[in-house]
C-alpha atoms as a PDB file:
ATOM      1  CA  UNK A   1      79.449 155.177 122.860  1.00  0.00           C
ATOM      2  CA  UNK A   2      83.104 154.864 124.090  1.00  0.00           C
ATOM      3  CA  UNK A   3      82.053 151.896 126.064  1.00  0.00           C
ATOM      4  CA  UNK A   4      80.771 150.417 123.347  1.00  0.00           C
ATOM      5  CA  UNK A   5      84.085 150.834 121.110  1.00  0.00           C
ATOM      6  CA  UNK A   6      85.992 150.080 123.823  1.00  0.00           C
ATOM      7  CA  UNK A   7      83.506 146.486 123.987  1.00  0.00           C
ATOM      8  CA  UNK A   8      83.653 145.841 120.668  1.00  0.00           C
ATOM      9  CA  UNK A   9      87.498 146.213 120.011  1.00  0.00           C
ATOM     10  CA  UNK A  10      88.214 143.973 122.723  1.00  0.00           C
ATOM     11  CA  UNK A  11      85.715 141.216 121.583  1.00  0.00           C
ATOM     12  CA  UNK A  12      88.101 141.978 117.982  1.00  0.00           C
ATOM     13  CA  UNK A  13      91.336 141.379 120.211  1.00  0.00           C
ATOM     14  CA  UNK A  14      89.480 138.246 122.172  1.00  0.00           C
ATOM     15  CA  UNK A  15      88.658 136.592 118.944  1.00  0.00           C
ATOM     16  CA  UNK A  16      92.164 137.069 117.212  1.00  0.00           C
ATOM     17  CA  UNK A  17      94.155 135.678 119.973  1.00  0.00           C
ATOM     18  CA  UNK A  18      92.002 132.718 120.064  1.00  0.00           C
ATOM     19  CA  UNK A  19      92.135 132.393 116.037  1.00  0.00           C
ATOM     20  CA  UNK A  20      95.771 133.478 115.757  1.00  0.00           C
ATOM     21  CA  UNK A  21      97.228 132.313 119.096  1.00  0.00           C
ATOM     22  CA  UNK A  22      95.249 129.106 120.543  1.00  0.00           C
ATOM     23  CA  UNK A  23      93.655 127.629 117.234  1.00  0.00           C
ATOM     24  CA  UNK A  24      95.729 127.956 114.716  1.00  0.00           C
ATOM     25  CA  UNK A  25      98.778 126.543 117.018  1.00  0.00           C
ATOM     26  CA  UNK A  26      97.077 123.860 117.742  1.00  0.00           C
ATOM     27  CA  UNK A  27      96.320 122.736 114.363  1.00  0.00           C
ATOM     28  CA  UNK A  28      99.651 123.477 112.548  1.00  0.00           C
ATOM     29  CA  UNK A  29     100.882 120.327 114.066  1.00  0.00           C
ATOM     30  CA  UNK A  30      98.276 117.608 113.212  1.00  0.00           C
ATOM     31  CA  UNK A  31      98.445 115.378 110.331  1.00  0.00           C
ATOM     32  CA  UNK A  32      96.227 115.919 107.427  1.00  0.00           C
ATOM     33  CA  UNK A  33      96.446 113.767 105.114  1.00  0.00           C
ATOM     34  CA  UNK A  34      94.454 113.500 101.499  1.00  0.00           C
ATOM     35  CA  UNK A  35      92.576 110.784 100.169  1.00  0.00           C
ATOM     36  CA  UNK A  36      93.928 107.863  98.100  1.00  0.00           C
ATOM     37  CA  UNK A  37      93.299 108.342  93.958  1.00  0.00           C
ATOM     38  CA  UNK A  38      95.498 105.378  92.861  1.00  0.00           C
ATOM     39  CA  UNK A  39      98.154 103.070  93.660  1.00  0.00           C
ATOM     40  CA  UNK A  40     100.929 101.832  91.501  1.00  0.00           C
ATOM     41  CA  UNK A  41      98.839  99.501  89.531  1.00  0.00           C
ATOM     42  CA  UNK A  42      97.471 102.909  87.581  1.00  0.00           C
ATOM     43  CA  UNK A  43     100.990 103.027  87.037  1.00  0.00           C
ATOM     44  CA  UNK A  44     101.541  99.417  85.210  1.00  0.00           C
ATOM     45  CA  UNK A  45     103.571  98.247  88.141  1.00  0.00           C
ATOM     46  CA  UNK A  46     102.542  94.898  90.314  1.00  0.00           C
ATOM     47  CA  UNK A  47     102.731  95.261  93.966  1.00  0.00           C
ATOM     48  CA  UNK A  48     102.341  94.344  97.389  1.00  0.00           C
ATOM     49  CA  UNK A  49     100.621  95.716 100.211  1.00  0.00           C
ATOM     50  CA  UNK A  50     103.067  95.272 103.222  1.00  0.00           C
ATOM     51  CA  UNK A  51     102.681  96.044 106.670  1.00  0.00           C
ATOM     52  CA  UNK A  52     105.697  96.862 108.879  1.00  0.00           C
ATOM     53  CA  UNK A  53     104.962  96.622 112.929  1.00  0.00           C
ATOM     54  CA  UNK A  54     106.632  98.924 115.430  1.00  0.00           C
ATOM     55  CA  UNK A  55     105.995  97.119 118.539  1.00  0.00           C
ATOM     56  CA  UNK A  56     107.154  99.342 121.329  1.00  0.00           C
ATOM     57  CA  UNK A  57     105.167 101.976 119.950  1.00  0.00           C
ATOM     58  CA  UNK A  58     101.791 100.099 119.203  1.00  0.00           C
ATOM     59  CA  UNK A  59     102.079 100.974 115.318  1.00  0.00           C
ATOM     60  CA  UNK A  60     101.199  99.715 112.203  1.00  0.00           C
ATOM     61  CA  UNK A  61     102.717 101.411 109.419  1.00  0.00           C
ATOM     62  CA  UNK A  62     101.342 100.512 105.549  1.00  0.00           C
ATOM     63  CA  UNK A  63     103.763 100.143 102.514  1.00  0.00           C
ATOM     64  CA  UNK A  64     103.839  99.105  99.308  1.00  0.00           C
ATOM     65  CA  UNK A  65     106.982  96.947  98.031  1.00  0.00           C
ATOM     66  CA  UNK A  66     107.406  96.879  94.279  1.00  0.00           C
ATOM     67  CA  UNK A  67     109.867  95.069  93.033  1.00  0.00           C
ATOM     68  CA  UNK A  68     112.301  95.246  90.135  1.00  0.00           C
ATOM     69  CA  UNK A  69     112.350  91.922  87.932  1.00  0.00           C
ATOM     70  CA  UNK A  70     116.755  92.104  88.022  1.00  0.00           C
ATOM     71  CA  UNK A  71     116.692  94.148  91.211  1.00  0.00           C
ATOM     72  CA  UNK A  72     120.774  96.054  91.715  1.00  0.00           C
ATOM     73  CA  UNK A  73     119.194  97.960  94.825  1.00  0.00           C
ATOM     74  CA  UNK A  74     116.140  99.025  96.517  1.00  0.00           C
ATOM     75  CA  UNK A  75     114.767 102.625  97.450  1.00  0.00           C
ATOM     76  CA  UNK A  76     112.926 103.703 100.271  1.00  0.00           C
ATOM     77  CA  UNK A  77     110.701 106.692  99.605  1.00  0.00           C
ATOM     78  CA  UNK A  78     109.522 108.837 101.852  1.00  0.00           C
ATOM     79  CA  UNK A  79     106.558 111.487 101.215  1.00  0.00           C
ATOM     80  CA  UNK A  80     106.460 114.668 102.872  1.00  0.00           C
ATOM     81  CA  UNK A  81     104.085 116.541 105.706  1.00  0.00           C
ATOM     82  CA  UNK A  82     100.280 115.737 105.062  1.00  0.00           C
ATOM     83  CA  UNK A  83     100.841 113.539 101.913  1.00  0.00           C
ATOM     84  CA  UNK A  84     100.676 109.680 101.572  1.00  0.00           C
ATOM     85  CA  UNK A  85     102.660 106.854  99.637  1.00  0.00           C
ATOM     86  CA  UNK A  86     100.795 107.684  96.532  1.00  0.00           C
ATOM     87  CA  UNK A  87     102.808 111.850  96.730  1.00  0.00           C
ATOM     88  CA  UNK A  88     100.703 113.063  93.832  1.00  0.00           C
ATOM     89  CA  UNK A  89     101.904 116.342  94.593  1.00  0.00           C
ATOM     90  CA  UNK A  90     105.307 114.912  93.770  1.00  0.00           C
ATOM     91  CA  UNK A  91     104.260 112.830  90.369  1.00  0.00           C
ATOM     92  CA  UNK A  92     105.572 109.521  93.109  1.00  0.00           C
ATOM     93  CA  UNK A  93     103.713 106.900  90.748  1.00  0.00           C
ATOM     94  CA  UNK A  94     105.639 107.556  87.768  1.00  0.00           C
ATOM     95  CA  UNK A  95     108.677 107.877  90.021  1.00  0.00           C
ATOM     96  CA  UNK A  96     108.251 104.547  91.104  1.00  0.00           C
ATOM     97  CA  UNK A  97     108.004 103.428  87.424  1.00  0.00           C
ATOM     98  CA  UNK A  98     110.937 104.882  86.228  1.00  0.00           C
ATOM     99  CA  UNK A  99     112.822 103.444  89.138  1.00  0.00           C
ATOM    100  CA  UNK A 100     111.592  99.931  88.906  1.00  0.00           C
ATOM    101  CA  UNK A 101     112.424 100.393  84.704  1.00  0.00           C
ATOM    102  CA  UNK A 102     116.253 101.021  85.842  1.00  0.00           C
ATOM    103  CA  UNK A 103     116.522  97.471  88.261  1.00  0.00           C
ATOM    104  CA  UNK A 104     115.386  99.710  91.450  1.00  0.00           C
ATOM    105  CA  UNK A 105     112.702  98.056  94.374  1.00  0.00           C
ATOM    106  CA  UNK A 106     110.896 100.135  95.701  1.00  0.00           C
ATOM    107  CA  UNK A 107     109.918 100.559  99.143  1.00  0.00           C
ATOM    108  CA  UNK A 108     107.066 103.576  99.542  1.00  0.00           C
ATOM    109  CA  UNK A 109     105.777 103.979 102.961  1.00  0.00           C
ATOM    110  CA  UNK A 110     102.817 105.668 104.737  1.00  0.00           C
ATOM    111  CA  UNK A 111     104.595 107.723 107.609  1.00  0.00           C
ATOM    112  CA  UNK A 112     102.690 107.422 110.985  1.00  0.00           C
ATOM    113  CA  UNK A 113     100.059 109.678 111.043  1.00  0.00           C
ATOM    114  CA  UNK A 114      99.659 109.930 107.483  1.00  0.00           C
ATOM    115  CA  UNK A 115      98.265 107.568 104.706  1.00  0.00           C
ATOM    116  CA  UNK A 116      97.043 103.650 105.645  1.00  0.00           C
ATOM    117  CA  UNK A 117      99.572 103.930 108.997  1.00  0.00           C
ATOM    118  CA  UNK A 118      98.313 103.725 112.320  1.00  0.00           C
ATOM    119  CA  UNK A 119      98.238 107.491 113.954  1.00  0.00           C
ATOM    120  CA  UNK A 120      99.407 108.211 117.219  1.00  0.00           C
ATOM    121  CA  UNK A 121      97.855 109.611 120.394  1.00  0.00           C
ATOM    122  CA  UNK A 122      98.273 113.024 119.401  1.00  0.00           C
ATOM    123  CA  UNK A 123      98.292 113.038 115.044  1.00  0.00           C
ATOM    124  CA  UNK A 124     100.915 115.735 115.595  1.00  0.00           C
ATOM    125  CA  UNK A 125     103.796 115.557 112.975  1.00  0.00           C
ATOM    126  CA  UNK A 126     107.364 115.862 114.054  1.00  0.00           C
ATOM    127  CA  UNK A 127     109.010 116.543 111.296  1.00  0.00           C
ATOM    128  CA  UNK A 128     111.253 113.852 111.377  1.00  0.00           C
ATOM    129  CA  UNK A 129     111.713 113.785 115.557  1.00  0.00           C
ATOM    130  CA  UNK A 130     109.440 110.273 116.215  1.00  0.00           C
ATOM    131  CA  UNK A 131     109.037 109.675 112.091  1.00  0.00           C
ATOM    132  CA  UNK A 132     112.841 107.923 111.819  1.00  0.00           C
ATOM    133  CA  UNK A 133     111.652 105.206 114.117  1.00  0.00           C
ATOM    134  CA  UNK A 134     108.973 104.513 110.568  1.00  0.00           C
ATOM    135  CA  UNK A 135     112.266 104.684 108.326  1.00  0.00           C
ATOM    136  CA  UNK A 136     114.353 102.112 110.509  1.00  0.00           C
ATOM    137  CA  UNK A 137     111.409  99.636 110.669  1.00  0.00           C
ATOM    138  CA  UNK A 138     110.938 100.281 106.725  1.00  0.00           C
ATOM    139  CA  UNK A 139     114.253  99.285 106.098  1.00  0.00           C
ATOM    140  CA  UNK A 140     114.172  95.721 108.736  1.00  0.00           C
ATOM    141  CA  UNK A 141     111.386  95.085 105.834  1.00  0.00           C
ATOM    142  CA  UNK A 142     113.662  96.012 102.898  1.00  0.00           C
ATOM    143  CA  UNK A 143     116.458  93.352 104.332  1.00  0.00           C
ATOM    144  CA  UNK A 144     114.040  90.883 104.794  1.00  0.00           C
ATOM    145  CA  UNK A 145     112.289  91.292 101.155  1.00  0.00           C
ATOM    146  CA  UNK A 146     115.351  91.845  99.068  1.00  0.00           C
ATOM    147  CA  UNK A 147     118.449  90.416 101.796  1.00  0.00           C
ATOM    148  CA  UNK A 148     121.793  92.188 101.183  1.00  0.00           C
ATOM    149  CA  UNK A 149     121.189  94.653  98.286  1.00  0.00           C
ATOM    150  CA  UNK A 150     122.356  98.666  99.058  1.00  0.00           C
ATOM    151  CA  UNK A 151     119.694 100.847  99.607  1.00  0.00           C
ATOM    152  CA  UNK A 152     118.833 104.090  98.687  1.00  0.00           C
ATOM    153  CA  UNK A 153     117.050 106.673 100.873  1.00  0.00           C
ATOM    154  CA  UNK A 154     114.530 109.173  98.952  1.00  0.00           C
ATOM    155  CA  UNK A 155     112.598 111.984 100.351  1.00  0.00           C
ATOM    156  CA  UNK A 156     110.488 114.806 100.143  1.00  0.00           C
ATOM    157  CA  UNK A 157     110.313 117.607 101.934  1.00  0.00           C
ATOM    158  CA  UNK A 158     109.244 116.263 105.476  1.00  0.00           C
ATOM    159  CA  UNK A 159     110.410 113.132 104.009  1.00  0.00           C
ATOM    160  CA  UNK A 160     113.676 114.371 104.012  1.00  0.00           C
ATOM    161  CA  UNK A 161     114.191 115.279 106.919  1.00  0.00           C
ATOM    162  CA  UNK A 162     113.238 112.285 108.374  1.00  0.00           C
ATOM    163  CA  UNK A 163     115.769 110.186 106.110  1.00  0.00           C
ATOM    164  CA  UNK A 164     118.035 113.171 107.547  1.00  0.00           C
ATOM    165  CA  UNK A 165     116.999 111.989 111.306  1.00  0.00           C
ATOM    166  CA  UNK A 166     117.113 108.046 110.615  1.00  0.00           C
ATOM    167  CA  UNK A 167     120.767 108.691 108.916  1.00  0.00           C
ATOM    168  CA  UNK A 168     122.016 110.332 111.867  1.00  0.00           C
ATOM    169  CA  UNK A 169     120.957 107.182 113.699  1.00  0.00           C
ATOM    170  CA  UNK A 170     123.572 105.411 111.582  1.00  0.00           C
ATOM    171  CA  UNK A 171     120.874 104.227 109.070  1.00  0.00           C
ATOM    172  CA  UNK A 172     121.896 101.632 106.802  1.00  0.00           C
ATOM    173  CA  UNK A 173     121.801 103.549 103.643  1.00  0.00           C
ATOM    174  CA  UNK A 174     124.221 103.684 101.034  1.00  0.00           C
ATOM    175  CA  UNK A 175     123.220 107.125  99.654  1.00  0.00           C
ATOM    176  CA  UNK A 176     120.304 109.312  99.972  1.00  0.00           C
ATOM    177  CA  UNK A 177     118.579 111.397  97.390  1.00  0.00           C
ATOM    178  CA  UNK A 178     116.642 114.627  98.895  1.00  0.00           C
ATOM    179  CA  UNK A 179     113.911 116.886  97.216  1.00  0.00           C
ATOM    180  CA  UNK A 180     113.186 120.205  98.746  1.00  0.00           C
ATOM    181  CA  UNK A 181     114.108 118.758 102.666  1.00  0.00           C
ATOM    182  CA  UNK A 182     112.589 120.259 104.913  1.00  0.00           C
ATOM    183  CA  UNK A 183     115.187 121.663 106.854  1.00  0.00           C
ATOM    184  CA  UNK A 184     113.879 124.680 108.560  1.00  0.00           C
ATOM    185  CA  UNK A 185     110.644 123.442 110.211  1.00  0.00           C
ATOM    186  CA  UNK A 186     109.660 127.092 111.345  1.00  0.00           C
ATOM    187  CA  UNK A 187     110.111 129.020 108.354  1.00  0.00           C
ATOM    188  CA  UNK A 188     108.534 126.133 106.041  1.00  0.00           C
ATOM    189  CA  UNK A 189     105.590 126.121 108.273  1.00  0.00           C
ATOM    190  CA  UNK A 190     104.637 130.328 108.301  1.00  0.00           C
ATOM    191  CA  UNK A 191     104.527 129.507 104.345  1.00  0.00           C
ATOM    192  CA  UNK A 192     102.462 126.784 104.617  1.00  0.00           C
ATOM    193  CA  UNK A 193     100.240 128.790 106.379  1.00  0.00           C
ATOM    194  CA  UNK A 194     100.519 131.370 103.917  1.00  0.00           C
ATOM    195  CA  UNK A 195      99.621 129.070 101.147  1.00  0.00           C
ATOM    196  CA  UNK A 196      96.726 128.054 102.667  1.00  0.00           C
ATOM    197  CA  UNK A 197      95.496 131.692 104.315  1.00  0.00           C
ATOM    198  CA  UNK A 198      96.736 134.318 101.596  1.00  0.00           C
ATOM    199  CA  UNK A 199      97.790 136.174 104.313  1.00  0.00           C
ATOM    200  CA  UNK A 200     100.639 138.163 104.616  1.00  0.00           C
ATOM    201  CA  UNK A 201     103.325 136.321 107.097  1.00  0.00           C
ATOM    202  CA  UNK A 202     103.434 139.253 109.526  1.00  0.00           C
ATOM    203  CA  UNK A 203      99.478 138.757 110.431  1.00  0.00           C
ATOM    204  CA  UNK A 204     100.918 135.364 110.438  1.00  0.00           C
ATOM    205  CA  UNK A 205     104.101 135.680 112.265  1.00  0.00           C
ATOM    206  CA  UNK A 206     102.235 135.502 116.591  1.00  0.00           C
ATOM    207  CA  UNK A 207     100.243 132.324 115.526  1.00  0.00           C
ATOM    208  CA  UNK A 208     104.437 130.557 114.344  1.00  0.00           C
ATOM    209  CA  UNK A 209     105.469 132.404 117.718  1.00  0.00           C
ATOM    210  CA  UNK A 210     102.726 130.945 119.722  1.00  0.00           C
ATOM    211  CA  UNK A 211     103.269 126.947 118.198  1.00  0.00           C
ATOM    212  CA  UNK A 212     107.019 127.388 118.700  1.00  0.00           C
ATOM    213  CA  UNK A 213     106.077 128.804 122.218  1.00  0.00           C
ATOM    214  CA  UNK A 214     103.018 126.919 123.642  1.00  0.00           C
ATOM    215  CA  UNK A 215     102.610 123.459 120.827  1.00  0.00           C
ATOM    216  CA  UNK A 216     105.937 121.883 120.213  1.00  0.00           C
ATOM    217  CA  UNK A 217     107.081 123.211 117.218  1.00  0.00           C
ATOM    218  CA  UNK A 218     110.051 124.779 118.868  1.00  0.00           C
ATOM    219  CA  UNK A 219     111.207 120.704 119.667  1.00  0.00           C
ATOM    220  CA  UNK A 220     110.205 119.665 116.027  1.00  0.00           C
ATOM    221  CA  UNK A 221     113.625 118.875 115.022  1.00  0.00           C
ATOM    222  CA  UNK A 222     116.323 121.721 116.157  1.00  0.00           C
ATOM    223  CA  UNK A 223     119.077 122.083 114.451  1.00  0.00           C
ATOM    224  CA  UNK A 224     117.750 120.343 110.562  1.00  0.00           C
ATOM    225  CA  UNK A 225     120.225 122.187 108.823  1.00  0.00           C
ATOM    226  CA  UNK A 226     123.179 121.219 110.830  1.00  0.00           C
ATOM    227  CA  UNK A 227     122.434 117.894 110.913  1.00  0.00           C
ATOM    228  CA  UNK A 228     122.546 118.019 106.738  1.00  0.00           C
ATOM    229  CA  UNK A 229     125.661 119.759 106.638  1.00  0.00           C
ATOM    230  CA  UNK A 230     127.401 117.279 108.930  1.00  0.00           C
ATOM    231  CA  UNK A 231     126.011 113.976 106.815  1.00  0.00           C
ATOM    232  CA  UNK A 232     128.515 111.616 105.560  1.00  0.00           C
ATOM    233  CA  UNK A 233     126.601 109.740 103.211  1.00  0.00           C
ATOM    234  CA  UNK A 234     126.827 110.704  99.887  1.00  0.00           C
ATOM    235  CA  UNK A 235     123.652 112.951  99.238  1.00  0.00           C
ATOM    236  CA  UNK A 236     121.891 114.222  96.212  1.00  0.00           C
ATOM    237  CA  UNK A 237     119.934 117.336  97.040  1.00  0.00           C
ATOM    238  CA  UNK A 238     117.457 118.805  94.469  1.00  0.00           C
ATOM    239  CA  UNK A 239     116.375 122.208  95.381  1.00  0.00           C
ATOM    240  CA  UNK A 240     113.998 124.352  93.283  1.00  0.00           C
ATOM    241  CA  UNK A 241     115.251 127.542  93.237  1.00  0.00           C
ATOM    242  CA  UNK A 242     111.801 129.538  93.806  1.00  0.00           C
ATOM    243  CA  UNK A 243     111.032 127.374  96.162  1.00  0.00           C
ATOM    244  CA  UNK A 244     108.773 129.435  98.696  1.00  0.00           C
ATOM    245  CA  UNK A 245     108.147 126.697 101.967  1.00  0.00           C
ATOM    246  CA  UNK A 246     111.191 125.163 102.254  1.00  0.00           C
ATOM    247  CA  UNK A 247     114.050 127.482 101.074  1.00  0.00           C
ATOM    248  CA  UNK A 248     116.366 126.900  98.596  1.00  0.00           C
ATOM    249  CA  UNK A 249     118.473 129.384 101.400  1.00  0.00           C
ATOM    250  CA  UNK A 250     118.878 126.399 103.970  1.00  0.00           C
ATOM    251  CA  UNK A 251     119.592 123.960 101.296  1.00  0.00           C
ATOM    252  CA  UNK A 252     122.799 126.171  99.859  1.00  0.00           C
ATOM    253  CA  UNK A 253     124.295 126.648 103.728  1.00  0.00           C
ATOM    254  CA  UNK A 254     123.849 123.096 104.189  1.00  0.00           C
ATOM    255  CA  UNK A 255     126.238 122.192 100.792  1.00  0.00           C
ATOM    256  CA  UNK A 256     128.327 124.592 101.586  1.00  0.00           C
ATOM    257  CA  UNK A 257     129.778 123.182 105.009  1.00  0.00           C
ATOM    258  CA  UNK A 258     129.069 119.610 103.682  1.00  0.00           C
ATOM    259  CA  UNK A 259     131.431 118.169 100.621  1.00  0.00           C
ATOM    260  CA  UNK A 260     129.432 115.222 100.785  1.00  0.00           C
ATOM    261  CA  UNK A 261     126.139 116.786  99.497  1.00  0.00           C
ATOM    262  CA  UNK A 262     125.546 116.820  95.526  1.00  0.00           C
ATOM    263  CA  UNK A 263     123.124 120.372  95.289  1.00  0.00           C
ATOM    264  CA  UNK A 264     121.243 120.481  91.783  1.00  0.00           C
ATOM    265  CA  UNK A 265     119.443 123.850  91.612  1.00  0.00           C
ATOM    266  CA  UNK A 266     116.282 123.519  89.199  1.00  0.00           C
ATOM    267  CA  UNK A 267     115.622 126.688  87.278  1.00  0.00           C
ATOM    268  CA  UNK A 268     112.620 129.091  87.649  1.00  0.00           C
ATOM    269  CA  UNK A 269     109.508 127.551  85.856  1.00  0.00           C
ATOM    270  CA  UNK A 270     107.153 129.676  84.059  1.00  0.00           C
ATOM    271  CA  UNK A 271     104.569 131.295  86.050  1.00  0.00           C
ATOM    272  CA  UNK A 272     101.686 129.578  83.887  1.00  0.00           C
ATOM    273  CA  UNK A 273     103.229 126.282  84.277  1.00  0.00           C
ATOM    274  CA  UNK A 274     100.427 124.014  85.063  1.00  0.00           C
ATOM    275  CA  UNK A 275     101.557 122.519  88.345  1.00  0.00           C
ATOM    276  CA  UNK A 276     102.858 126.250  89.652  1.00  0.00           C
ATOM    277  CA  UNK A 277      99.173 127.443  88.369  1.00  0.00           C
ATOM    278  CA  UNK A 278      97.695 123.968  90.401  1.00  0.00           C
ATOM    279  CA  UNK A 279      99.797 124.285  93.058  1.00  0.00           C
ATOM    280  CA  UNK A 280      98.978 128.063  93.963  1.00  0.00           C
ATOM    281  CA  UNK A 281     100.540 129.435  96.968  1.00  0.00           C
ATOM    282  CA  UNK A 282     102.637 126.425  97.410  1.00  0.00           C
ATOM    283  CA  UNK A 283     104.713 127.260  94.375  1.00  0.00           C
ATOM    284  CA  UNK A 284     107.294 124.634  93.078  1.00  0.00           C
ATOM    285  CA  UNK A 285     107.533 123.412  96.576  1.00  0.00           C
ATOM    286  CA  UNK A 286     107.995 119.215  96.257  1.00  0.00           C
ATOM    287  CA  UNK A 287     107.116 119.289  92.257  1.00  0.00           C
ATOM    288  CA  UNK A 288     110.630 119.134  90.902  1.00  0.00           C
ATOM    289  CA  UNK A 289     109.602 115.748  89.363  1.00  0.00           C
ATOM    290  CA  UNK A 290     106.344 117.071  87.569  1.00  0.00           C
ATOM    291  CA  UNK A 291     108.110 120.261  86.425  1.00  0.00           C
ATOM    292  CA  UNK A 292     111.479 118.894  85.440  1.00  0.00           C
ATOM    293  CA  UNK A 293     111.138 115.267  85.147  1.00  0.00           C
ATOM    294  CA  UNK A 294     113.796 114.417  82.509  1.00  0.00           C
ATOM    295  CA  UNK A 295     115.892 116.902  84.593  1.00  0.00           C
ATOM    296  CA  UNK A 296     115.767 115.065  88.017  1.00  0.00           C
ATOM    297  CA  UNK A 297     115.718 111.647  86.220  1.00  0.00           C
ATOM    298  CA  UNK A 298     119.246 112.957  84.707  1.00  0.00           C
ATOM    299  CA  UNK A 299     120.357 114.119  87.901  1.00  0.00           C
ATOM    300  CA  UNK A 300     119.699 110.784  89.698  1.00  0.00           C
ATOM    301  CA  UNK A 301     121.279 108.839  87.042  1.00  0.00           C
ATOM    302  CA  UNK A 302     124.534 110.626  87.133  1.00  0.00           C
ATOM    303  CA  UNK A 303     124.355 111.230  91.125  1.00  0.00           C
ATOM    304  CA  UNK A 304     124.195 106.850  90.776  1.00  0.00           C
ATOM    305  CA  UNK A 305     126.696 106.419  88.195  1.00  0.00           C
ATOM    306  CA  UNK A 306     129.792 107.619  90.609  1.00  0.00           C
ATOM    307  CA  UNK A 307     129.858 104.654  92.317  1.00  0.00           C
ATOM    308  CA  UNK A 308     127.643 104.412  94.726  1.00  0.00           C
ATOM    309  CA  UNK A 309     125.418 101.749  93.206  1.00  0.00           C
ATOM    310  CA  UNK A 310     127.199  98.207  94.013  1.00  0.00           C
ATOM    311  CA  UNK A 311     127.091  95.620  90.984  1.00  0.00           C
ATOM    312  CA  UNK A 312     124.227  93.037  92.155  1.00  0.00           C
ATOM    313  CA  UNK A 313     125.605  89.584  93.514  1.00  0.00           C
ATOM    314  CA  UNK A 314     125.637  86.961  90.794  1.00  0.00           C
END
C-alpha cells in the first residue's frame, strides 16, 4: 500500500514539474496573437496597408499608415504582448480616429511575431530586447511617407517598452506617450499567468523561476525601469492605478528619479465596469482609453500643448 502512495505521489510530483517547470516556461514566451475583427475603415478612416522590410533580419513587418488631411506630426503606435495593430483591448481604432481628427498620421504597426508581421525562428517575445529594431524601421517609413514632420512615439504595455528600448537607441522621437509600460517583465508576466490560470501566484511563482532560469525571461529586457527613469525625452505616462500586470509601483519609481516623465494616475473604475467585468483577471491593465477616454484624450492634449508639438512647415 505504501508503495503504491509512494508511486502515485511521485507520478503527482513528475507531472507538476513538467506542467509547472518545463511547459509552462516554455510557452510564457511565444507570441499569441488574436485574430483580426476590423481595421480602421470600421473606424471611418482611409488607409494604407504598408509593409516595412528589415533586411538583415529576413522580416516583413505589416502597418497601416493613415494619414491626417493637414498633417502637424505623425504617431507611431505600438500594441502590447500578444495583441495586433487593431489593440481592441486598448479601444486603438477610435484612438487612431481621434488622432487623425486633431492633424495627427498615424503609423500602427504589427510587431514581429504578432499581427500580419513575419515571425521569427523562435515566436518568442522579448519584450522590447529584438522588438526596437520593428520601431526604427517603422519610423525610416514615417520619414519617407510624411518627410520632416516630429514624431510621436505611443505604446502599450509591451509597446512601451519597446518605444522605451528604440529611445535609448537615440530614436528620433520628439516625445513619447506611454500606457501601462511594461516595465517589470517578471512581475507583469506571474499576473498574466494568473489572469489566465486563476491560480494563486505562489503555485505560480517555480514555473516564473524556471522561465527566468531555463527560457530567457531573465534576458527579456533587464533593467526596464531604469532605463525609464533615465529618458530624456519628454514622456507622458498613463498608469491605471489598480493596475494588476504591470504595476502602477514601477511606473511611480520611474517618475520619481526622472523630471522628464509626465505620470497621470487614472482613478479606480467601478468593479462592474464593463471592460473590468470583460477583461476579468486582467483588470484595467492597457484599457485606460476604453475606461477613461475623455480623460486620456485630455491628458494627451495638454501633455502636447507645452511645446512639444512643432508648428507644421508652411
Amino acid at each position: 500500500m505504501r508503495k503504491i502512495i509512494g508511486a502515485g505521489l511521485l507520478v503527482l510530483i513528475v507531472l507538476w514539474a513538467t506542467l509547472f517547470l518545463v511547459y509552462l516556461p516554455s510557452q510564457l514566451m511565444k507570441a499569441e496573437g488574436p485574430a483580426f475583427t476590423a481595421t480602421p475603415e470600421a473606424a471611418g478612416l482611409e488607409f494604407d496597408n504598408v509593409s516595412i522590410a528589415l533586411p538583415k533580419e529576413g522580416l516583413n513587418l505589416s502597418a497601416w499608415w493613415i494619414p491626417a488631411q493637414e498633417p502637424k506630426a505623425s504617431i507611431l503606435f505600438v500594441h502590447g504582448a500578444n495583441a495586433n495593430k487593431e489593440d481592441f483591448y486598448f479601444g486603438a481604432l477610435d484612438f487612431y480616429k481621434q488622432m487623425v481628427a486633431r492633424n495627427f498620421n498615424v503609423m500602427a504597426v504589427d510587431l514581429r511575431n504578432h499581427g500580419g508581421s513575419d515571425k521569427t525562428e523562435s515566436g518568442n517575445l522579448a519584450y522590447g530586447a529584438e522588438e526596437y529594431r520593428d520601431v526604427l524601421a517603422a519610423l525610416t517609413m514615417i520619414e519617407t511617407l510624411a518627410p520632416n514632420l516630429p514624431v510621436y512615439g505611443a505604446g502599450v504595455s509591451m509597446g512601451g517598452a519597446t518605444l522605451i528600448e528604440a529611445a535609448t537607441r537615440e530614436a528620433p522621437f520628439t516625445a513619447l506617450m506611454l500606457v501601462d509600460p511594461l516595465l517589470d517583465p517578471e512581475s507583469a508576466t506571474l499576473a498574466g499567468m494568473q489572469a489566465i490560470t486563476g491560480l494563486p501566484t505562489w503555485l505560480l511563482h517555480p514555473t516564473v523561476w524556471s522561465a527566468t532560469t531555463f527560457f530567457g525571461l531573465g534576458q527579456a529586457q533587464p533593467g526596464l525601469a531604469e532605463k525609464a527613469g533615465n529618458l530624456s525625452l519628454p514622456t507622458l505616462l498613463i498608469q491605471d492605478m489598480d493596475d494588476p500586470v504591470t504595476q502602477a509601483r514601477f511606473a511611480r519609481a520611474a517618475a520619481r528619479t526622472n523630471p522628464a516623465i509626465d505620470l497621470v494616475e487614472l482613478p479606480s473604475a467601478p468593479a462592474n465596469h464593463p471592460v473590468l467585468v470583460e477583461s476579468q483577471g486582467w483588470g484595467s491593465h492597457a484599457t485606460a482609453y476604453r475606461i477613461y477616454p475623455d480623460r486620456v484624450l485630455a491628458e494627451i492634449e495638454r501633455f502636447l500643448s507645452t511645446g512639444t508639438v512643432p508648428t507644421p512647415p508652411s
